[in-house]
N, C-alpha and C. Protein backbone atom coordinates (compact mmCIF):
# COMPACT_ATOMS: atom_id res chain seq x y z
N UNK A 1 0.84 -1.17 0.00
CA UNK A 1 0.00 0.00 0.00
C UNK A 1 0.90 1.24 0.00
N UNK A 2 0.67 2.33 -0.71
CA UNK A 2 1.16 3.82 -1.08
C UNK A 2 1.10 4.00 -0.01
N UNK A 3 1.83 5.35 0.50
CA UNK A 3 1.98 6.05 1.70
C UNK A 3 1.36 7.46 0.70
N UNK A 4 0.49 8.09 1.37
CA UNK A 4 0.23 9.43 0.53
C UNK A 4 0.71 10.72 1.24
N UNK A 5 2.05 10.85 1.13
CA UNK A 5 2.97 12.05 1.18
C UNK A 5 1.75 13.08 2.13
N UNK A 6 0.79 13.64 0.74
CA UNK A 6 0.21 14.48 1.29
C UNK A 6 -0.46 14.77 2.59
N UNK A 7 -0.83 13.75 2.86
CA UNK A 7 -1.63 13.70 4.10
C UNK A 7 -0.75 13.18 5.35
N UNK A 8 0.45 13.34 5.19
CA UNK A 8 1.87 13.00 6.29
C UNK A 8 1.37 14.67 6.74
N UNK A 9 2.13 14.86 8.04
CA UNK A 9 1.95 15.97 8.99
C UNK A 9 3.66 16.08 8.96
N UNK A 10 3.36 17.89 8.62
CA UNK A 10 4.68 18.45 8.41
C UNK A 10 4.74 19.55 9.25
N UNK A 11 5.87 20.30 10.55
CA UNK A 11 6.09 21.16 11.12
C UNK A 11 6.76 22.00 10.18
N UNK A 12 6.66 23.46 10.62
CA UNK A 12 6.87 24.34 10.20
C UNK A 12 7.03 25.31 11.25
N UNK A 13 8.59 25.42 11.62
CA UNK A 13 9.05 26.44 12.60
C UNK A 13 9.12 27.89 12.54
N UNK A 14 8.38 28.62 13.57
CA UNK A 14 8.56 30.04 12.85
C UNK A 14 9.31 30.81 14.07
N UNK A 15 9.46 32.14 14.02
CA UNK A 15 9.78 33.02 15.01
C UNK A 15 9.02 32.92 16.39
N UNK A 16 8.95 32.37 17.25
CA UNK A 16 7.64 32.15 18.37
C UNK A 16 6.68 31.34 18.45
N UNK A 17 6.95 30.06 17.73
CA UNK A 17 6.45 29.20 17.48
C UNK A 17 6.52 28.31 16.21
N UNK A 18 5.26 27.37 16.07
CA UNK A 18 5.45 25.97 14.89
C UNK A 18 3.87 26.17 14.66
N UNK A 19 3.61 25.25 13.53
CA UNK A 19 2.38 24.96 13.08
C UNK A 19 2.60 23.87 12.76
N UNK A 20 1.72 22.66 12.95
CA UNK A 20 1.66 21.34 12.46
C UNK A 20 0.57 21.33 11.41
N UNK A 21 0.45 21.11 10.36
CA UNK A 21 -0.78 20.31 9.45
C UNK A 21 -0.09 19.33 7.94
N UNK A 22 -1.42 18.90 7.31
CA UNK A 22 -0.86 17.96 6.70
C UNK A 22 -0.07 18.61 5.50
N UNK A 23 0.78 18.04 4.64
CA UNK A 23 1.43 18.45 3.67
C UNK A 23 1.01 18.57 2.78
N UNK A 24 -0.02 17.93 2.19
CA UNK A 24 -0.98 19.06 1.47
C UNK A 24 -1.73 20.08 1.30
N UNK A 25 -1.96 20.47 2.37
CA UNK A 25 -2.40 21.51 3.04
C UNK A 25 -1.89 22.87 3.08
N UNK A 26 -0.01 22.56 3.53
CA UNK A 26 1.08 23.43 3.48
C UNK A 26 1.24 23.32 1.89
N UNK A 27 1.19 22.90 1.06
CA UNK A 27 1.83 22.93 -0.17
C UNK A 27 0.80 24.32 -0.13
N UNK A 28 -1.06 24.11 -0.56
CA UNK A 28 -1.41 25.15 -0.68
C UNK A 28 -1.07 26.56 0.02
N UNK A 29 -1.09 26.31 1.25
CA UNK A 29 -1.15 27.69 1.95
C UNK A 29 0.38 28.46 1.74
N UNK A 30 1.16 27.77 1.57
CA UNK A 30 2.73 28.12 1.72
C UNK A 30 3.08 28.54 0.00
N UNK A 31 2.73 27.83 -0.70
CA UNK A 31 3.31 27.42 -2.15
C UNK A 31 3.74 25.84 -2.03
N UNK A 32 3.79 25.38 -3.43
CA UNK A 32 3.83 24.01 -3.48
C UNK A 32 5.30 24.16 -3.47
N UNK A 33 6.23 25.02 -4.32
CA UNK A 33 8.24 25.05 -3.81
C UNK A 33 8.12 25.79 -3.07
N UNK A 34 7.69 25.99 -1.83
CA UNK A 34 8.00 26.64 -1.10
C UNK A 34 9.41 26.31 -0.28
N UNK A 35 10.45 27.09 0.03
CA UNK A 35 11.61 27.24 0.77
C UNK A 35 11.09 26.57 2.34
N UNK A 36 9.78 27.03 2.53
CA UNK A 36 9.69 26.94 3.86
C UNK A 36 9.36 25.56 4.05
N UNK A 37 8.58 24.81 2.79
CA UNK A 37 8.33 23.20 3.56
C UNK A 37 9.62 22.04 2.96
N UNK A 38 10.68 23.31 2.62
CA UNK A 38 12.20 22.08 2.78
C UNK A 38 13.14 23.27 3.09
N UNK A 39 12.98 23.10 4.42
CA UNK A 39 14.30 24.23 5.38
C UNK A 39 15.68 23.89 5.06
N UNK A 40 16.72 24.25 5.15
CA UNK A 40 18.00 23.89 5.07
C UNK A 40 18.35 24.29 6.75
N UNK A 41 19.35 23.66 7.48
CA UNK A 41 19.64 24.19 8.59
C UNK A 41 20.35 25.07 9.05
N UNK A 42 20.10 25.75 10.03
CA UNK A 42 21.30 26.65 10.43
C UNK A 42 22.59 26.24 10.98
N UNK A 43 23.38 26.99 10.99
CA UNK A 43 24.74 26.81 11.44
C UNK A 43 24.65 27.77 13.06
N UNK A 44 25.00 26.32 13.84
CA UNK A 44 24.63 27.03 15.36
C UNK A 44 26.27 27.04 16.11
N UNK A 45 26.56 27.66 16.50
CA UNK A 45 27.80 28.20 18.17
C UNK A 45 27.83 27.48 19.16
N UNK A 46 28.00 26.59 20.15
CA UNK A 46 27.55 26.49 21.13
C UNK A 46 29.07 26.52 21.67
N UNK A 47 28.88 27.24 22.74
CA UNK A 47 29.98 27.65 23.92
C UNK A 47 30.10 26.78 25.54
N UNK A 48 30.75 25.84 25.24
CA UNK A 48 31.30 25.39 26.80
C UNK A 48 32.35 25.74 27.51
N UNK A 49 31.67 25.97 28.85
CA UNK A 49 32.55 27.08 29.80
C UNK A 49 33.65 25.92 30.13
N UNK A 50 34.67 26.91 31.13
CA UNK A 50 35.67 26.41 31.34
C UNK A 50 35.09 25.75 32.59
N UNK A 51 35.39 24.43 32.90
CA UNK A 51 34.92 23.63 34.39
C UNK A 51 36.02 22.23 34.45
N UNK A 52 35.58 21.77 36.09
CA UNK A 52 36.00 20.93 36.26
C UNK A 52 35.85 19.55 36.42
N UNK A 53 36.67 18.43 36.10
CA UNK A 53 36.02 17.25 35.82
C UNK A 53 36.90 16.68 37.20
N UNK A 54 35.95 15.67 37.66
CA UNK A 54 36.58 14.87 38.81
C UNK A 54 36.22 13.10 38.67
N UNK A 55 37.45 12.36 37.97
CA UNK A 55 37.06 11.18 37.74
C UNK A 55 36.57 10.32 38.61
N UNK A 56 36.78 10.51 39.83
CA UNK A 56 36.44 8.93 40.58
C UNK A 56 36.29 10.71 41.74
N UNK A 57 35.14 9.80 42.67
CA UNK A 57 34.63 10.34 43.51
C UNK A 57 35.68 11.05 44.35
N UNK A 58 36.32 11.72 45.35
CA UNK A 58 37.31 12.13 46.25
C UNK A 58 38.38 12.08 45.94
N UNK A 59 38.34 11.96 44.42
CA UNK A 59 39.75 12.12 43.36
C UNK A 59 40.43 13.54 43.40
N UNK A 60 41.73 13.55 42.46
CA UNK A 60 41.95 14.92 41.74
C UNK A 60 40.79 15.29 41.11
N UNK A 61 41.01 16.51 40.60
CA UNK A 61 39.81 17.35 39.72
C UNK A 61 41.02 17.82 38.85
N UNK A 62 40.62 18.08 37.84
CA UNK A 62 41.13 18.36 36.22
C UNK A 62 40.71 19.09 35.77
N UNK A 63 40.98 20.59 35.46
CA UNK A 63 40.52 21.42 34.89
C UNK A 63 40.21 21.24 33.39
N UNK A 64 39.43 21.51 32.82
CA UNK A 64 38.91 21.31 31.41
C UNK A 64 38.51 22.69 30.81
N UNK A 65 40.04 23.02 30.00
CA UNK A 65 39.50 24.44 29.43
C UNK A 65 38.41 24.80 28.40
N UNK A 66 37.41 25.84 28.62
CA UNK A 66 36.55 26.44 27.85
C UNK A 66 36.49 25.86 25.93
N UNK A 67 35.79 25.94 25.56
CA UNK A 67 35.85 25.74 24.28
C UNK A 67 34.33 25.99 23.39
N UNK A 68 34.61 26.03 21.89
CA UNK A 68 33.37 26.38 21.28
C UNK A 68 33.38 25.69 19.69
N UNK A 69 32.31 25.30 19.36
CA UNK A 69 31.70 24.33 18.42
C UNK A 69 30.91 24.72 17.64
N UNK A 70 30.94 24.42 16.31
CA UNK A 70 29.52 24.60 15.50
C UNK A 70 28.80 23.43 14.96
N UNK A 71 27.41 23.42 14.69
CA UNK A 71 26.91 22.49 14.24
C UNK A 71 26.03 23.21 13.09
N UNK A 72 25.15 21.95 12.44
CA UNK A 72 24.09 22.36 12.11
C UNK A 72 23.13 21.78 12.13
N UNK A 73 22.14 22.83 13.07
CA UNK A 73 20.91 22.56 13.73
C UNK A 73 19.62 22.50 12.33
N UNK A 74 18.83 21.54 12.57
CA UNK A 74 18.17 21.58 11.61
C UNK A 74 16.59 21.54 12.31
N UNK A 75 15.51 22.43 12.11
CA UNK A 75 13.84 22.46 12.57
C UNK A 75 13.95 21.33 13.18
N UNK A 76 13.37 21.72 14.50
CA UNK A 76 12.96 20.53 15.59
C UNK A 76 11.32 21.44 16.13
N UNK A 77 10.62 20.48 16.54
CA UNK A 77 9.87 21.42 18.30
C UNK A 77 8.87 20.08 18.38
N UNK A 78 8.18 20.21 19.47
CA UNK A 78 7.93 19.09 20.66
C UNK A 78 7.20 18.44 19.97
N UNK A 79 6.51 17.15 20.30
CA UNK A 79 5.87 16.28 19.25
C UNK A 79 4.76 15.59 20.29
N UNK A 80 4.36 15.66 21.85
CA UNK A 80 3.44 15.38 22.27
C UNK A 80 2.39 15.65 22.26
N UNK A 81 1.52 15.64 22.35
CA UNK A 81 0.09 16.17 22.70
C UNK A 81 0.55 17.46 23.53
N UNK A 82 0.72 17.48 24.54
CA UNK A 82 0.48 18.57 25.55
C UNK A 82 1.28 19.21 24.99
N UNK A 83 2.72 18.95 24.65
CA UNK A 83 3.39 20.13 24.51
C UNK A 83 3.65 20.00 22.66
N UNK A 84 2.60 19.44 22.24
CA UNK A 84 2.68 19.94 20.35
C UNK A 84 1.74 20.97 20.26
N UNK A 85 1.45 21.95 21.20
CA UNK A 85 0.67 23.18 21.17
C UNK A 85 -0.76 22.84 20.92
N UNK A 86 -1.95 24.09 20.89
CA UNK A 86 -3.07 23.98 20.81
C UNK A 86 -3.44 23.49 19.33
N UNK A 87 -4.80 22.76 19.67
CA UNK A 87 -5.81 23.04 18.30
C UNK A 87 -6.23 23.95 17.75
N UNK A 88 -5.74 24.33 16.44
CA UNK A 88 -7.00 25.50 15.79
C UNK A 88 -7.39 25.07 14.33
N UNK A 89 -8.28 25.35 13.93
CA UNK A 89 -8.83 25.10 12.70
C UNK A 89 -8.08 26.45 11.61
N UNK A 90 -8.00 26.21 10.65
CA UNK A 90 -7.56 26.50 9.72
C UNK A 90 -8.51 26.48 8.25
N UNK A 91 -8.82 27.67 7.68
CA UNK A 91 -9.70 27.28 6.54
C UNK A 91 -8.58 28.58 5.26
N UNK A 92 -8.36 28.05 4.53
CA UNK A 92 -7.96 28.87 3.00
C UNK A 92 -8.62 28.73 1.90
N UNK A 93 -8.21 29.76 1.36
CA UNK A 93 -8.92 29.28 -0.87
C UNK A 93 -8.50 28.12 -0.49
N UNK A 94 -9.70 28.17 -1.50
CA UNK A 94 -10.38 26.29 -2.16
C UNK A 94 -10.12 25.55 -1.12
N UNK A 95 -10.52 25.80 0.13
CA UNK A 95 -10.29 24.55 1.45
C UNK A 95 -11.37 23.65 1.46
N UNK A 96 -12.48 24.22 1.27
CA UNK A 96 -13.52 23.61 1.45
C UNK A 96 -14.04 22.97 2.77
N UNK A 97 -13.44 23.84 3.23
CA UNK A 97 -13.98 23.86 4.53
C UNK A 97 -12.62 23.79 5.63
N UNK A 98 -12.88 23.61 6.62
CA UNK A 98 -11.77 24.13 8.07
C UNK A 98 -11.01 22.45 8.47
N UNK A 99 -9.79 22.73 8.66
CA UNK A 99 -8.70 21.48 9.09
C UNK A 99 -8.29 22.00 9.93
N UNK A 100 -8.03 20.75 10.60
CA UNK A 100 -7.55 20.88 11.83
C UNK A 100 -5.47 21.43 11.98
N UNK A 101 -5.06 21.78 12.71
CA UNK A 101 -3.79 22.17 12.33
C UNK A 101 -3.21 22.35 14.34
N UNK A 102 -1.96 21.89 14.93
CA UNK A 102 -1.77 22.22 16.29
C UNK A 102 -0.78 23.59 15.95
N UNK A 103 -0.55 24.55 17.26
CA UNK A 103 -0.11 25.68 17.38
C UNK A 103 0.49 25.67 18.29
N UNK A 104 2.21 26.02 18.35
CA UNK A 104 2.54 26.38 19.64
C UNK A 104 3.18 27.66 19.37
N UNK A 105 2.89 28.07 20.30
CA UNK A 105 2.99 29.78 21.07
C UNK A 105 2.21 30.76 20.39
N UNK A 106 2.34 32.31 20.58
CA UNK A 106 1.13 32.85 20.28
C UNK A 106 0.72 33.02 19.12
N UNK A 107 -0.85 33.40 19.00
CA UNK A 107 -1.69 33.49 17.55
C UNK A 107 -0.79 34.71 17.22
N UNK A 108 -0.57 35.67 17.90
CA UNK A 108 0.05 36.85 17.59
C UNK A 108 1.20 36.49 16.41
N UNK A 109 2.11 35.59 17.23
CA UNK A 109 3.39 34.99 16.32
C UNK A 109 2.71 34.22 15.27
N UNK A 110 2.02 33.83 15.40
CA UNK A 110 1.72 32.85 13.99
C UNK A 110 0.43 33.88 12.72
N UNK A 111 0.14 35.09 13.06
CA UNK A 111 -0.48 35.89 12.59
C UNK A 111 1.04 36.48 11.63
N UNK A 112 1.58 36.85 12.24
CA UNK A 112 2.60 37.63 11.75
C UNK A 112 3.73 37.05 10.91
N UNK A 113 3.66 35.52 11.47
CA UNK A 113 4.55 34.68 10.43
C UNK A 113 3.56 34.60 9.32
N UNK A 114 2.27 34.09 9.04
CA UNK A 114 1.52 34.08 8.24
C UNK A 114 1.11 35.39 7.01
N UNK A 115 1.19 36.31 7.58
CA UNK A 115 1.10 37.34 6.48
C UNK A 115 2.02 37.44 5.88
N UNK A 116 3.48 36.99 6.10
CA UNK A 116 4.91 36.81 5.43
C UNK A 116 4.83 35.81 4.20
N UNK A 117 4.23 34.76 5.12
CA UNK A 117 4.71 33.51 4.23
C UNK A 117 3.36 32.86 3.26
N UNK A 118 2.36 33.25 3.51
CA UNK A 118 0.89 32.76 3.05
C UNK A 118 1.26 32.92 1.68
N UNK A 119 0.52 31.77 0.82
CA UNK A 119 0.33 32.06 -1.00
C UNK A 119 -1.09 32.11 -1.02
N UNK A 120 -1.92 32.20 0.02
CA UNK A 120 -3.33 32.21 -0.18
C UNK A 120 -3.55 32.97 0.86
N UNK A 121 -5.09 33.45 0.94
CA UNK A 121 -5.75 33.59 1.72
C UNK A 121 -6.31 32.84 2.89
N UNK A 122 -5.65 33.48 3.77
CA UNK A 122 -6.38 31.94 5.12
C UNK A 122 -6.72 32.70 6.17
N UNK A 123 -7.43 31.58 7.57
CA UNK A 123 -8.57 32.16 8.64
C UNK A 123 -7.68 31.21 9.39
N UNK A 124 -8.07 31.25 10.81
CA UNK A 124 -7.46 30.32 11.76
C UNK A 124 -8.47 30.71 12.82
N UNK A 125 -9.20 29.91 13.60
CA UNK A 125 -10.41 29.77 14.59
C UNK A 125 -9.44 28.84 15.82
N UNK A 126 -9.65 29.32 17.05
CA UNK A 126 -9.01 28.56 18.20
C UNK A 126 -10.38 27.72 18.75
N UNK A 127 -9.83 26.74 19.52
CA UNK A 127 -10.58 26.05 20.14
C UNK A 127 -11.94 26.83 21.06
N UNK A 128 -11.86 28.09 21.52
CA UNK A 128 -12.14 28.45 22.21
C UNK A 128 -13.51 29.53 21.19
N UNK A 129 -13.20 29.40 20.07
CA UNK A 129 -14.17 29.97 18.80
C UNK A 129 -13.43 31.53 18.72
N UNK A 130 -12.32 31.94 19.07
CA UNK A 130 -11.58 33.48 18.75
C UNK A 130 -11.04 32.83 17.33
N UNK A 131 -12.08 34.12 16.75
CA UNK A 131 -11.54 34.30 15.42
C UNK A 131 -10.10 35.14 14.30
N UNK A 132 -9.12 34.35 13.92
CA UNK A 132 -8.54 35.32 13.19
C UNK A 132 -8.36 35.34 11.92
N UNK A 133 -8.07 36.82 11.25
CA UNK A 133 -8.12 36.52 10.24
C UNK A 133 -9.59 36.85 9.17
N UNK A 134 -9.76 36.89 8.15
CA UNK A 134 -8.81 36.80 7.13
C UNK A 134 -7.74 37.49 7.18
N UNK A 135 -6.54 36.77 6.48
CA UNK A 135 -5.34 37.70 5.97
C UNK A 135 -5.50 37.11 4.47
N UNK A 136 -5.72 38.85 3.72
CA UNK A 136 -5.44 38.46 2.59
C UNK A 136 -4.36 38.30 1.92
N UNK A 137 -4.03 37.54 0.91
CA UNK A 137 -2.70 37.19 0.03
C UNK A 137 -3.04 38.51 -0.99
N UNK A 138 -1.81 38.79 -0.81
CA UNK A 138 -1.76 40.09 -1.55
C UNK A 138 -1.36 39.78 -2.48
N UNK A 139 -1.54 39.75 -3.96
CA UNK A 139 -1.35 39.51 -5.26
C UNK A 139 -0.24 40.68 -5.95
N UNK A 140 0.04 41.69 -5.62
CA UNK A 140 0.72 42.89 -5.92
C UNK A 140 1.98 42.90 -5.53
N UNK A 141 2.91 43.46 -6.90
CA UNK A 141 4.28 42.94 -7.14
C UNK A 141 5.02 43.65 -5.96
């Protein structure tokens, strides 16, 4: 049996949060090449202080000088229930009606990532029935 891509659930990390829905879904709302539903990763710093290591309990201690590393970090965020953020419905052109989609952190942040990145017109309704939205897709060069 096919696996249908589309209907796989794809994150999408933004400034103050993620949005989860299915990948067909994001193709519309995002663009189908969209940059954003194949991220490349960043190149991250991480700095370890200077400390001390003590091998065997009531041993010497060994100083271990400071040092710093790069990697590259590639889109992560939480994947449970509780902490894969709230429910909100989601409706765009040609949706035909409202999908479900999870949210973590504020509508504010995901309002503001959305007017950036939208290729359509879309609404987003919280569990609680607060409405946002429309944001229209601005068609103008």
């Amino acid at each position: 049996m096919a696996v249908d891509t589309d209907a796989q659930d794809i994150t999408v990390n933004y400034e103050g949060g993620s949005i989860t829905m299915a990948i067909g879904n994001a193709k519309k709302v995002f663009g189908n090449a969209s940059s954003i539903l194949n991220p490349n990763p960043e190149t991250e710093t991480i700095s370890v202080k200077s400390h001390t290591r003590t091998r065997v309990i009531g041993g010497p201690s060994k100083t271990v000088s400071g040092y710093t590393y790069t990697i590259k970090q590639w889109p992560r965020s939480s994947s449970g229930n509780a902490a894969g953020g709230e429910v909100v419905l989601i409706r765009f052109t040609d949706s035909d009606g409202w999908f479900t989609t999870r949210v973590t952190g504020s509508m504010a942040d995901l309002m503001n990532f959305m007017k950036e990145a939208q290729a359509v017109t879309v609404e987003f309704r919280t569990q609680r029935g607060t409405k946002y939205g429309p944001l229209y897709w601005d068609t103008t060069p």
